[in-house]
Protein backbone atom coordinates (compact mmCIF):
# COMPACT_ATOMS: atom_id res chain seq x y z
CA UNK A 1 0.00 0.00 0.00
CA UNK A 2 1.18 3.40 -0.92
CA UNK A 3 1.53 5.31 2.56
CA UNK A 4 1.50 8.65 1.04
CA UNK A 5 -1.55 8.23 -0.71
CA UNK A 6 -3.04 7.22 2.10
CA UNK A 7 -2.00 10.55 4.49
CA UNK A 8 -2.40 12.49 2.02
CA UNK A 9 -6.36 11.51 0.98
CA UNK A 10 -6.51 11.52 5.22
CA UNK A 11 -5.36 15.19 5.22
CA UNK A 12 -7.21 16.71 2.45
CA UNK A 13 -10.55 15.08 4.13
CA UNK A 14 -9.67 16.70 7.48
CA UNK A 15 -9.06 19.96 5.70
CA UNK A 16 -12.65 19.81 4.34
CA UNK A 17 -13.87 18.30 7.57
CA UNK A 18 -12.35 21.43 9.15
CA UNK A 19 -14.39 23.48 6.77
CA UNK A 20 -16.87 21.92 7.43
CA UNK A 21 -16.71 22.67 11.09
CA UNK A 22 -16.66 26.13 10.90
CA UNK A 23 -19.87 26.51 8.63
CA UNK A 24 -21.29 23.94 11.09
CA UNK A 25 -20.23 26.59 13.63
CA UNK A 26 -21.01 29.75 12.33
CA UNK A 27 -24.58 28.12 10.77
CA UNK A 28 -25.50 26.71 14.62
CA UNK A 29 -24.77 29.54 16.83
CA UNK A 30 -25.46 28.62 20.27
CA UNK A 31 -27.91 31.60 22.15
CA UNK A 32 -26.17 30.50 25.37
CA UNK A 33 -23.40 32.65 26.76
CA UNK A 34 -21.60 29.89 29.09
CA UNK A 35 -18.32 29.52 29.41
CA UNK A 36 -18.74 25.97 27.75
CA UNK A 37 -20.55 27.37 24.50
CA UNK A 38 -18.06 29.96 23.77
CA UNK A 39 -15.48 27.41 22.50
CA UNK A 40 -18.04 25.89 20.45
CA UNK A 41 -16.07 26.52 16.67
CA UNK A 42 -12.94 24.55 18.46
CA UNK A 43 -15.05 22.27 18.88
CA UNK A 44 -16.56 21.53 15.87
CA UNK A 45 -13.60 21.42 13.69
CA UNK A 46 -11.72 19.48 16.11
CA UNK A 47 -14.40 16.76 15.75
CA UNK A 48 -15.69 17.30 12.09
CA UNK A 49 -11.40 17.26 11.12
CA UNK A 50 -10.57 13.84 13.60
CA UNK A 51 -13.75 12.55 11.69
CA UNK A 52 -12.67 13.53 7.98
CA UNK A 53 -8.83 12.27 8.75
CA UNK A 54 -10.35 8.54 9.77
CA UNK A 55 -13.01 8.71 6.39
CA UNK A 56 -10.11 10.07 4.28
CA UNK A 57 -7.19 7.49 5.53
CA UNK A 58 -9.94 4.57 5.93
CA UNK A 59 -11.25 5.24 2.41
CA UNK A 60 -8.06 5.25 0.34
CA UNK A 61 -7.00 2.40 2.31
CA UNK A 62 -9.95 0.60 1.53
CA UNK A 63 -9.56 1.79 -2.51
CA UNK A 64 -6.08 0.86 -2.68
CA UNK A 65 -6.30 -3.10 -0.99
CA UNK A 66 -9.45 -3.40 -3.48
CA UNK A 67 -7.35 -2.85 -6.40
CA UNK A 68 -4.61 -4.99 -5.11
CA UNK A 69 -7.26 -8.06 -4.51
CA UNK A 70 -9.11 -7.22 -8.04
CA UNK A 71 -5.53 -7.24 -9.65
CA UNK A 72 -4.47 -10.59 -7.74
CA UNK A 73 -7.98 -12.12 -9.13
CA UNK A 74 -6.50 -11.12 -12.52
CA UNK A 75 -3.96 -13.14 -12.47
CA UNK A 76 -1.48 -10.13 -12.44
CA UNK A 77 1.30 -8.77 -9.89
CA UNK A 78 0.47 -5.28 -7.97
CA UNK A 79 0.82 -2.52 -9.75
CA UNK A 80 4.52 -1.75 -8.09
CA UNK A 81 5.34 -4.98 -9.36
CA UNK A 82 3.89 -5.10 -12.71
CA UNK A 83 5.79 -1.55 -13.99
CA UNK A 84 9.10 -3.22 -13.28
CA UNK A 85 8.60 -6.21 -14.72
CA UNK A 86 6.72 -4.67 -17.93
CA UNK A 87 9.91 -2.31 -18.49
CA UNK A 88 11.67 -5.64 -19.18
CA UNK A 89 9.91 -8.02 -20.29
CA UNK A 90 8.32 -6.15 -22.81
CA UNK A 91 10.91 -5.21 -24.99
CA UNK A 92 11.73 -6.43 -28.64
CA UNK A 93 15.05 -6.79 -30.89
């Protein structure tokens, strides 16, 4: 599996999660004045960002050992594999 796919799917997800957040914020304003609602935007994208970093990395993880096991059903090597050994095998005289 490709690592930096993965962290990097997780982190653009969290940065829309975090977007997310803050219009969930701003949209839901809370008419209490407690010291517990003020943080309320913290909050939010602090939850909606965890929550888009585990859809993100769980989703791309998910895509990339599918296409492994539809490859392997093929008959053919991972993809990783397969460039190599095309590079080599594939050429003519």
């Amino acid at each position: 599996m490709n690592q930096r796919k993965i962290w990097f799917a997780g982190l653009v997800t969290a940065t829309i999660g975090v977007g997310i957040g803050l219009v969930l914020a701003k949209i839901v304003e809370s008419p209490f004045t407690s010291r517990h609602y003020q943080q309320l935007e913290r909050i939010y994208m602090l939850v909606c960002g965890t929550g888009g970093l585990l859809v993100g990395t769980t989703q791309e993880a998910l895509r990339q050992l599918q296409e492994k096991r539809d490859l392997e059903e093929k008959g053919q090597p991972p993809s990783s594999a397969s460039k190599s050994n095309n590079f080599s095998s594939n050429k003519k005289y």
